[in-house]
C-alpha atoms as a PDB file:
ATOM      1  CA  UNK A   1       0.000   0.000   0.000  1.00  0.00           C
ATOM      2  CA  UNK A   2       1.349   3.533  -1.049  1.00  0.00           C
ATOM      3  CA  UNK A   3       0.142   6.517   0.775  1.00  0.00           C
ATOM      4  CA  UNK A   4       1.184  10.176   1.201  1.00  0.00           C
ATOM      5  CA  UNK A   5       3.982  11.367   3.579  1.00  0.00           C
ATOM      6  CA  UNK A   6       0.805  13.627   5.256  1.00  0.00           C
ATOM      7  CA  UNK A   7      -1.278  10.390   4.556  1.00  0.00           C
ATOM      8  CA  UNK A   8       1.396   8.393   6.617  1.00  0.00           C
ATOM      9  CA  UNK A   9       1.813  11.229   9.284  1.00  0.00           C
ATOM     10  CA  UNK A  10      -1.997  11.367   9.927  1.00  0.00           C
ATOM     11  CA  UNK A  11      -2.442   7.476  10.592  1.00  0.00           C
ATOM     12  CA  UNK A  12       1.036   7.507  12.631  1.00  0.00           C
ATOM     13  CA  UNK A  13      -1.007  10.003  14.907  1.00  0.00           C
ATOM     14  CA  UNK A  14      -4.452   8.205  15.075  1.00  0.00           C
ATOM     15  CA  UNK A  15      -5.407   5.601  17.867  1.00  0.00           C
ATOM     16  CA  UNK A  16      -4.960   2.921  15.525  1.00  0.00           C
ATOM     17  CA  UNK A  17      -2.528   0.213  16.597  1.00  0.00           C
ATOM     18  CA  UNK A  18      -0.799   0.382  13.164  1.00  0.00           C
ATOM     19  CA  UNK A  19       1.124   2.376  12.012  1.00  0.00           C
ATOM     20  CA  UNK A  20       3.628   2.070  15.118  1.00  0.00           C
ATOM     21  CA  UNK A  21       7.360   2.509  16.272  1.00  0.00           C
ATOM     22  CA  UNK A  22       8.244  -0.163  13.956  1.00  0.00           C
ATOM     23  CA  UNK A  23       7.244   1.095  10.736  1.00  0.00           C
ATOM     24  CA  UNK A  24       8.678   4.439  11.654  1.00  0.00           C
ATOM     25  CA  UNK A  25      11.834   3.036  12.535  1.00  0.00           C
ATOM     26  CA  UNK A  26      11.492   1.339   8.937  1.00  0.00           C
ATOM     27  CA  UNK A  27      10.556   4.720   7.110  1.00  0.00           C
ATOM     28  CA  UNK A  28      13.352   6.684   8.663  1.00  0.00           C
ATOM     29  CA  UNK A  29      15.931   4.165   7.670  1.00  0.00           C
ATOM     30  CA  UNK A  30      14.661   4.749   3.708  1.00  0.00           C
ATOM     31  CA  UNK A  31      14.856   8.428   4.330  1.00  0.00           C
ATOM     32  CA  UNK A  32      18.633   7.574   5.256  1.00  0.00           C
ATOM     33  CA  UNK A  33      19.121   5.632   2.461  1.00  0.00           C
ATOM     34  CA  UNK A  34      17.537   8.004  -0.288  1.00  0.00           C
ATOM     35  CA  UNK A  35      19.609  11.022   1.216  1.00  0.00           C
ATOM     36  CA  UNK A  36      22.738   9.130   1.271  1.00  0.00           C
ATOM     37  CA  UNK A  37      21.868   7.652  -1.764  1.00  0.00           C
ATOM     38  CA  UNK A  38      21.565  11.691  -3.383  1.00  0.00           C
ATOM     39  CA  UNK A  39      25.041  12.563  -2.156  1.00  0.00           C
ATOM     40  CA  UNK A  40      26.546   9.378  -3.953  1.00  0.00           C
ATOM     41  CA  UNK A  41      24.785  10.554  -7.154  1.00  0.00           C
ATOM     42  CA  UNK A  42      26.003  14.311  -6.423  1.00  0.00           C
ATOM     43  CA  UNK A  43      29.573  12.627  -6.104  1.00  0.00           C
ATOM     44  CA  UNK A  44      30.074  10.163  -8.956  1.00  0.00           C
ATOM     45  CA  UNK A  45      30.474  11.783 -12.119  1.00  0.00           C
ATOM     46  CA  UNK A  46      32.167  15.123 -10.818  1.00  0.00           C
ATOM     47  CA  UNK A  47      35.998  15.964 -11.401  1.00  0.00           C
ATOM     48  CA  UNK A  48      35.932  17.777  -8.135  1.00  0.00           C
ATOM     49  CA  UNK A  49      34.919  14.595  -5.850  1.00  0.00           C
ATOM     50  CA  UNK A  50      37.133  12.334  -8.053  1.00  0.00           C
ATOM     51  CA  UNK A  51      38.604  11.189  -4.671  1.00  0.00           C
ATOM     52  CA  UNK A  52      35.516  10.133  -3.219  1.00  0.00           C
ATOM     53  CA  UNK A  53      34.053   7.780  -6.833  1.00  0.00           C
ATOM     54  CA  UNK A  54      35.061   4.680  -5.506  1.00  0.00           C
ATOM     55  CA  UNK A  55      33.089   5.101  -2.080  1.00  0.00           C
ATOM     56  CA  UNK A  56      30.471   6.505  -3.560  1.00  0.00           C
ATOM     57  CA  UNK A  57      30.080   3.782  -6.089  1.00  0.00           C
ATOM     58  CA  UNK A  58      30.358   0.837  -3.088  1.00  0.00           C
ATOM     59  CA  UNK A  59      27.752   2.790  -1.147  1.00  0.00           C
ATOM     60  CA  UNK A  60      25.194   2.959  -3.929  1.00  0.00           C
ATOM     61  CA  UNK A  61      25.385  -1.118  -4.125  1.00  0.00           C
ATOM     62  CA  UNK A  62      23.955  -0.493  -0.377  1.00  0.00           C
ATOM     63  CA  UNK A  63      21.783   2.576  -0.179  1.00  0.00           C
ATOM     64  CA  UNK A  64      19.753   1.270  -3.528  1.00  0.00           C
ATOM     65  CA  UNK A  65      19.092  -1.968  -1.902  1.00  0.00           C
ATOM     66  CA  UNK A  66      18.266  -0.539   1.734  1.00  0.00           C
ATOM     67  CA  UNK A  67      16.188   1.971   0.180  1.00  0.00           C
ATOM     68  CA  UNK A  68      13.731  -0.623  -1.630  1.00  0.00           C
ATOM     69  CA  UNK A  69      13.988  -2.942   1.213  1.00  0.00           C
ATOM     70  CA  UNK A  70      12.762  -0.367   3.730  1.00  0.00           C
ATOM     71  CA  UNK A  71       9.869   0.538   2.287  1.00  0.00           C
ATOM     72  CA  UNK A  72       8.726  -3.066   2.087  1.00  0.00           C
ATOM     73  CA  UNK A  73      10.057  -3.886   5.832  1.00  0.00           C
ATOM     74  CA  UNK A  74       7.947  -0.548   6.759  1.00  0.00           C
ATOM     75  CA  UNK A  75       4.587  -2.529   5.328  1.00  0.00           C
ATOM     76  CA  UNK A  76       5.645  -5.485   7.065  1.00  0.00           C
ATOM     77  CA  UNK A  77       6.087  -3.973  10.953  1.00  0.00           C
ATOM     78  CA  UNK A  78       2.843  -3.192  10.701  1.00  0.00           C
ATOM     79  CA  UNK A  79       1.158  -6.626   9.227  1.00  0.00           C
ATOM     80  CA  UNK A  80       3.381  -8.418  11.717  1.00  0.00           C
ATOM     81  CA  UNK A  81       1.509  -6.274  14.452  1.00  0.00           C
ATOM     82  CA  UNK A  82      -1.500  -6.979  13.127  1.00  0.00           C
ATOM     83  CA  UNK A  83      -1.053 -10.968  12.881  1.00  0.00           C
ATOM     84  CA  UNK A  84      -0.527 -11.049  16.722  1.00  0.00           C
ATOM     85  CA  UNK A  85      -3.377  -9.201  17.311  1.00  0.00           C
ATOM     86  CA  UNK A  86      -4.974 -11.796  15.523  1.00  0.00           C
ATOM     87  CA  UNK A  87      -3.323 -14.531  17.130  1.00  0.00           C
ATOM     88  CA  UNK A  88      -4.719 -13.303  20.100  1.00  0.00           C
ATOM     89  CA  UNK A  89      -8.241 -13.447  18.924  1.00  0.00           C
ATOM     90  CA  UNK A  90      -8.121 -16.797  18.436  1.00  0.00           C
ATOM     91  CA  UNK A  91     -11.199 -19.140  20.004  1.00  0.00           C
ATOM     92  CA  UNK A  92     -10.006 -20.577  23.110  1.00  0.00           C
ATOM     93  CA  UNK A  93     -12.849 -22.484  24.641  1.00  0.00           C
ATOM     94  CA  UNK A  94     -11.335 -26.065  24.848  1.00  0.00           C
ATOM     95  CA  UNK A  95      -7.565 -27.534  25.685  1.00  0.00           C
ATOM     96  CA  UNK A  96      -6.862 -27.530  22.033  1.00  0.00           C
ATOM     97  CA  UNK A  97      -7.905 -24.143  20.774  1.00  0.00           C
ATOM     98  CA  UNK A  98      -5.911 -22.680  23.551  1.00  0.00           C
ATOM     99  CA  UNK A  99      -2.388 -24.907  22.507  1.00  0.00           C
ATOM    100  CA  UNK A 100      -3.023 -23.474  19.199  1.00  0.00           C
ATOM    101  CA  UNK A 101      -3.893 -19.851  20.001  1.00  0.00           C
ATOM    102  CA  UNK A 102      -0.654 -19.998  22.385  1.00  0.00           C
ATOM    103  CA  UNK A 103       1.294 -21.299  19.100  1.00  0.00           C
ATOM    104  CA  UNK A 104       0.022 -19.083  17.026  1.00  0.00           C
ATOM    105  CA  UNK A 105       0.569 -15.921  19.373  1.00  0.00           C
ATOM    106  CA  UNK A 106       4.588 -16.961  20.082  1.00  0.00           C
ATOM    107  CA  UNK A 107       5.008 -17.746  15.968  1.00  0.00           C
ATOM    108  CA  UNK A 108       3.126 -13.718  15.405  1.00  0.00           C
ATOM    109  CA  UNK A 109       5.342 -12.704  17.829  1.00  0.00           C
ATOM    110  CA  UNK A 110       8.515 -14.149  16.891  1.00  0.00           C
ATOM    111  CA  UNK A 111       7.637 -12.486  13.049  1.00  0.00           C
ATOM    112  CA  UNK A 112       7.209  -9.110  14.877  1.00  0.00           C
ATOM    113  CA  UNK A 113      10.634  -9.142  16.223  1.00  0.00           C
ATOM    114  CA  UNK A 114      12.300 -10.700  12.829  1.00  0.00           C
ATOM    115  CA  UNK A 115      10.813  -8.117  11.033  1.00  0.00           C
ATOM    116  CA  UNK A 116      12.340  -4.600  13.183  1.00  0.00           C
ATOM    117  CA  UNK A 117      15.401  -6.966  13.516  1.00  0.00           C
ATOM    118  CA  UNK A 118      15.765  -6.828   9.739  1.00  0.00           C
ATOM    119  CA  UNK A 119      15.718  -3.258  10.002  1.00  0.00           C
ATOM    120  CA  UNK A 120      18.272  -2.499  12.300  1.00  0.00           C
ATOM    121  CA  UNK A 121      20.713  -4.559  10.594  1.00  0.00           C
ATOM    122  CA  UNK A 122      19.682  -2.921   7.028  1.00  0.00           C
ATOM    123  CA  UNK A 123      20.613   0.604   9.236  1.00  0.00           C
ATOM    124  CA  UNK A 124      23.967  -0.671  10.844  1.00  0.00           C
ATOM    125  CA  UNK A 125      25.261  -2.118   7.112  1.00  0.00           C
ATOM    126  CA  UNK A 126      23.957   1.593   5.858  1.00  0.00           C
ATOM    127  CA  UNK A 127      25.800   3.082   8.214  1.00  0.00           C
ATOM    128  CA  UNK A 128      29.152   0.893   7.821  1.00  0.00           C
ATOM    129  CA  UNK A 129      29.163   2.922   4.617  1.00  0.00           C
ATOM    130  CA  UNK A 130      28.888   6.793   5.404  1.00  0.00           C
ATOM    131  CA  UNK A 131      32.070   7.830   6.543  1.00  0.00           C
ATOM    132  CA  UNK A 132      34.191   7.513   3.850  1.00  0.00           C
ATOM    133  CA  UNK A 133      31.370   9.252   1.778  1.00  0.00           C
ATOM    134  CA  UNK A 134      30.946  12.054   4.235  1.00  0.00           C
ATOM    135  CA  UNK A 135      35.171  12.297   4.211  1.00  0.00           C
ATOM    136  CA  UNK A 136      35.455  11.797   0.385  1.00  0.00           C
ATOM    137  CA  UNK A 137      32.253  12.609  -1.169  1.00  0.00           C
ATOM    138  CA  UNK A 138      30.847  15.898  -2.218  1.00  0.00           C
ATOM    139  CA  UNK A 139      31.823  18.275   0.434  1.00  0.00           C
ATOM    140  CA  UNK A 140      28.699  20.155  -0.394  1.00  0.00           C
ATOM    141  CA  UNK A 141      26.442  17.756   0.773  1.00  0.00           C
ATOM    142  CA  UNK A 142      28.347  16.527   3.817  1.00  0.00           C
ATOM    143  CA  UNK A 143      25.863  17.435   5.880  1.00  0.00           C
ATOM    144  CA  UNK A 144      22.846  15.155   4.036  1.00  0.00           C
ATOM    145  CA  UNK A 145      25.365  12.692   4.999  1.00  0.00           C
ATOM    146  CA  UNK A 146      25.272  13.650   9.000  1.00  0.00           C
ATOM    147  CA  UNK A 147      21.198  13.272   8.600  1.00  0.00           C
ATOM    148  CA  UNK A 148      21.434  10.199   6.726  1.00  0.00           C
ATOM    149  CA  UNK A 149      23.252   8.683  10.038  1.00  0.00           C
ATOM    150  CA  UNK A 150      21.418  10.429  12.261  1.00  0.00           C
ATOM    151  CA  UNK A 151      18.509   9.033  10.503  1.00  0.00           C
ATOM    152  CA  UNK A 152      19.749   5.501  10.371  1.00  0.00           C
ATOM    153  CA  UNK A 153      20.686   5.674  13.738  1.00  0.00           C
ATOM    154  CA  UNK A 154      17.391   6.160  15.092  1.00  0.00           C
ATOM    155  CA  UNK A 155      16.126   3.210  12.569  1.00  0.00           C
ATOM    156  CA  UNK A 156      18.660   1.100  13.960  1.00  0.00           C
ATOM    157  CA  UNK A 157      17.766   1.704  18.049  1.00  0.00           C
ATOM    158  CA  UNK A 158      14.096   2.619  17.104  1.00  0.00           C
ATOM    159  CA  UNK A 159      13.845  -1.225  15.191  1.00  0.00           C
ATOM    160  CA  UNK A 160      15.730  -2.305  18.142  1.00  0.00           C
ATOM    161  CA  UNK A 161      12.763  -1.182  21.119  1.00  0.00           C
ATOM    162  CA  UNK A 162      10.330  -3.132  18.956  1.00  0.00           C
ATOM    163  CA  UNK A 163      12.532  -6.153  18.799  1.00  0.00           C
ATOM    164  CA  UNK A 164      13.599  -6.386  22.675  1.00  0.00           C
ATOM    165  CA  UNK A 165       9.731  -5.535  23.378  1.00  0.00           C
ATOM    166  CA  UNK A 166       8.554  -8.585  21.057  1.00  0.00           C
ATOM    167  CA  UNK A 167      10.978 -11.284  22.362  1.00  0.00           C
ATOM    168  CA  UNK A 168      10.484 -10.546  25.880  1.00  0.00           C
ATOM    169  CA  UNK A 169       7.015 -12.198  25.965  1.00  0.00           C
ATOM    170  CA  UNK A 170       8.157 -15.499  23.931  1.00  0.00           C
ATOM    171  CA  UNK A 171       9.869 -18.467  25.632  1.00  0.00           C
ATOM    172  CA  UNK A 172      13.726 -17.960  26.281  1.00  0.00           C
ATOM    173  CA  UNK A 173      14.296 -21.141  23.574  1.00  0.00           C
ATOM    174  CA  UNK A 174      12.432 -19.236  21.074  1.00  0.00           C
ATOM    175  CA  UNK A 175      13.624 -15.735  22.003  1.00  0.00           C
ATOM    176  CA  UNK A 176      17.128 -17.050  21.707  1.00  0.00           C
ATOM    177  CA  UNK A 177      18.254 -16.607  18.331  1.00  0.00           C
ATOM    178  CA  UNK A 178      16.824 -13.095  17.644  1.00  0.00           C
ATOM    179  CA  UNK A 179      18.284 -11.959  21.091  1.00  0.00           C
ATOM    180  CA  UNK A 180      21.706 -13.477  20.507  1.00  0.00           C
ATOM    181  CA  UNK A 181      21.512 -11.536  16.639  1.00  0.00           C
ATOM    182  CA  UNK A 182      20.381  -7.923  18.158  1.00  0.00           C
ATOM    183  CA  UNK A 183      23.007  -8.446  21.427  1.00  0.00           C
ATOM    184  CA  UNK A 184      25.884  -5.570  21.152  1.00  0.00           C
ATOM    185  CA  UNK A 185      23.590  -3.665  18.284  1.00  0.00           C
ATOM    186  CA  UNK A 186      22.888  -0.558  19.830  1.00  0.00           C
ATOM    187  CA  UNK A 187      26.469  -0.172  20.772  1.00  0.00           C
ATOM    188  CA  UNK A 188      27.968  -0.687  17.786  1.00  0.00           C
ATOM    189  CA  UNK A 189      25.861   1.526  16.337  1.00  0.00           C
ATOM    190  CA  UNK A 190      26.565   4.628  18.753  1.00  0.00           C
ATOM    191  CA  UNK A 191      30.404   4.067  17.944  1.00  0.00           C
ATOM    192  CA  UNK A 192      29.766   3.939  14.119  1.00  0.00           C
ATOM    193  CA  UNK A 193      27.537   7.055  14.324  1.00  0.00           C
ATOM    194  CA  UNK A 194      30.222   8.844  16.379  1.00  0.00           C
ATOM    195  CA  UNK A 195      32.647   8.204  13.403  1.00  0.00           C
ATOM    196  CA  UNK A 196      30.554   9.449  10.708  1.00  0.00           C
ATOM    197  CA  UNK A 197      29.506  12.460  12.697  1.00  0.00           C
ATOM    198  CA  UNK A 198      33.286  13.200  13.217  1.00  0.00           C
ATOM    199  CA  UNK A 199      33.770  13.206   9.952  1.00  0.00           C
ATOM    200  CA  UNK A 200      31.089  15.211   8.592  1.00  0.00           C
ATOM    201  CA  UNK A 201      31.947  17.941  11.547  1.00  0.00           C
ATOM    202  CA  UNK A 202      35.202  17.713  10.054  1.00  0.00           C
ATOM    203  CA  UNK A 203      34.203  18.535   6.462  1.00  0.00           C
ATOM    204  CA  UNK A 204      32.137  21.269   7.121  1.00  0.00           C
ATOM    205  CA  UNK A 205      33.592  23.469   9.518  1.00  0.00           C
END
């Protein structure tokens, strides 16, 4: 489903249970991607940036692919919310309505922490690639770059909430692999946004 940045805004705002965290977390990652995605088009090509084509060209490869991806992951925080509300509507009048409503509500679950998990690592592997563009790409739009990681950033720690959130209902044995996947995340993102920040600051001052 396409709608309207207002369009988007409006339900975001509503009492409806979706839109949520997730699927912002999801949007503001593609917002990272398309701006970093503008400053390797405003780089490859020009004489002046010649230093930075080769960056610029390797972080393309990425934003492109995180760009399409988000959108779709965005669509799919919000289904996967959905599908555990209706997990939870399940009949459970008898001993084996209940075993499968509890099955059905750990497998929704499970999906709605896969799917912000996704996310964040689509944000950390954007990020991996912004400081050499905001260091070697076009100085004039070193500072898209610092918003792009800002951006990302917030995708990554945002996604992150809804992940920790999702697994801590679930059974430790099924909680396990997403938990052991997100561990160390959030950190590794602070130090990787410090890096690209430091070298945008450095650019344009």
């Amino acid at each position: 489903m396409e709608m309207s940045l207002s369009d988007f805004e409006r339900e975001l705002a509503s009492k409806n249970a979706t839109p949520g965290g997730g699927t912002a977390a999801a949007v503001a990652l593609g917002q990272a991607a398309a701006l970093a995605e503008m400053v390797c088009e405003l780089t490859i090509g020009s004489e002046k940036w010649k230093e930075g084509w080769e960056g610029a060209v390797d972080a393309k490869k990425t934003t492109t692919k995180v760009r399409i991806r988000a959108g779709q992951l965005a669509v799919e925080d919000s289904d996967s919310f959905d599908q555990v509300v209706a997990a939870f509507r399940l009949p459970k009048s008898t001993e084996e309505e209940v075993e499968e409503r509890r099955g059905a509500i750990r497998l929704a679950t499970l999906h709605a922490a896969e799917v912000p998990l996704e996310t964040a690592k689509l944000g950390m592997e954007l990020l991996s690639k912004l400081e050499p563009l905001a260091s070697h790409g076009n100085g004039n739009a070193a500072s898209d770059v610092g918003v792009a990681s800002l951006l990302a950033s917030a995708a990554v720690k945002g996604a992150l909430f809804n992940v920790e959130i999702n697994v801590a209902s679930l059974p430790e044995a099924i909680a396990a692999p997403v938990v052991q996947e997100s561990a160390g995340m959030r950190g590794a993102c602070s130090e990787v946004s410090k890096l690209v920040m430091h070298a945008v600051h450095n650019r344009i001052q």
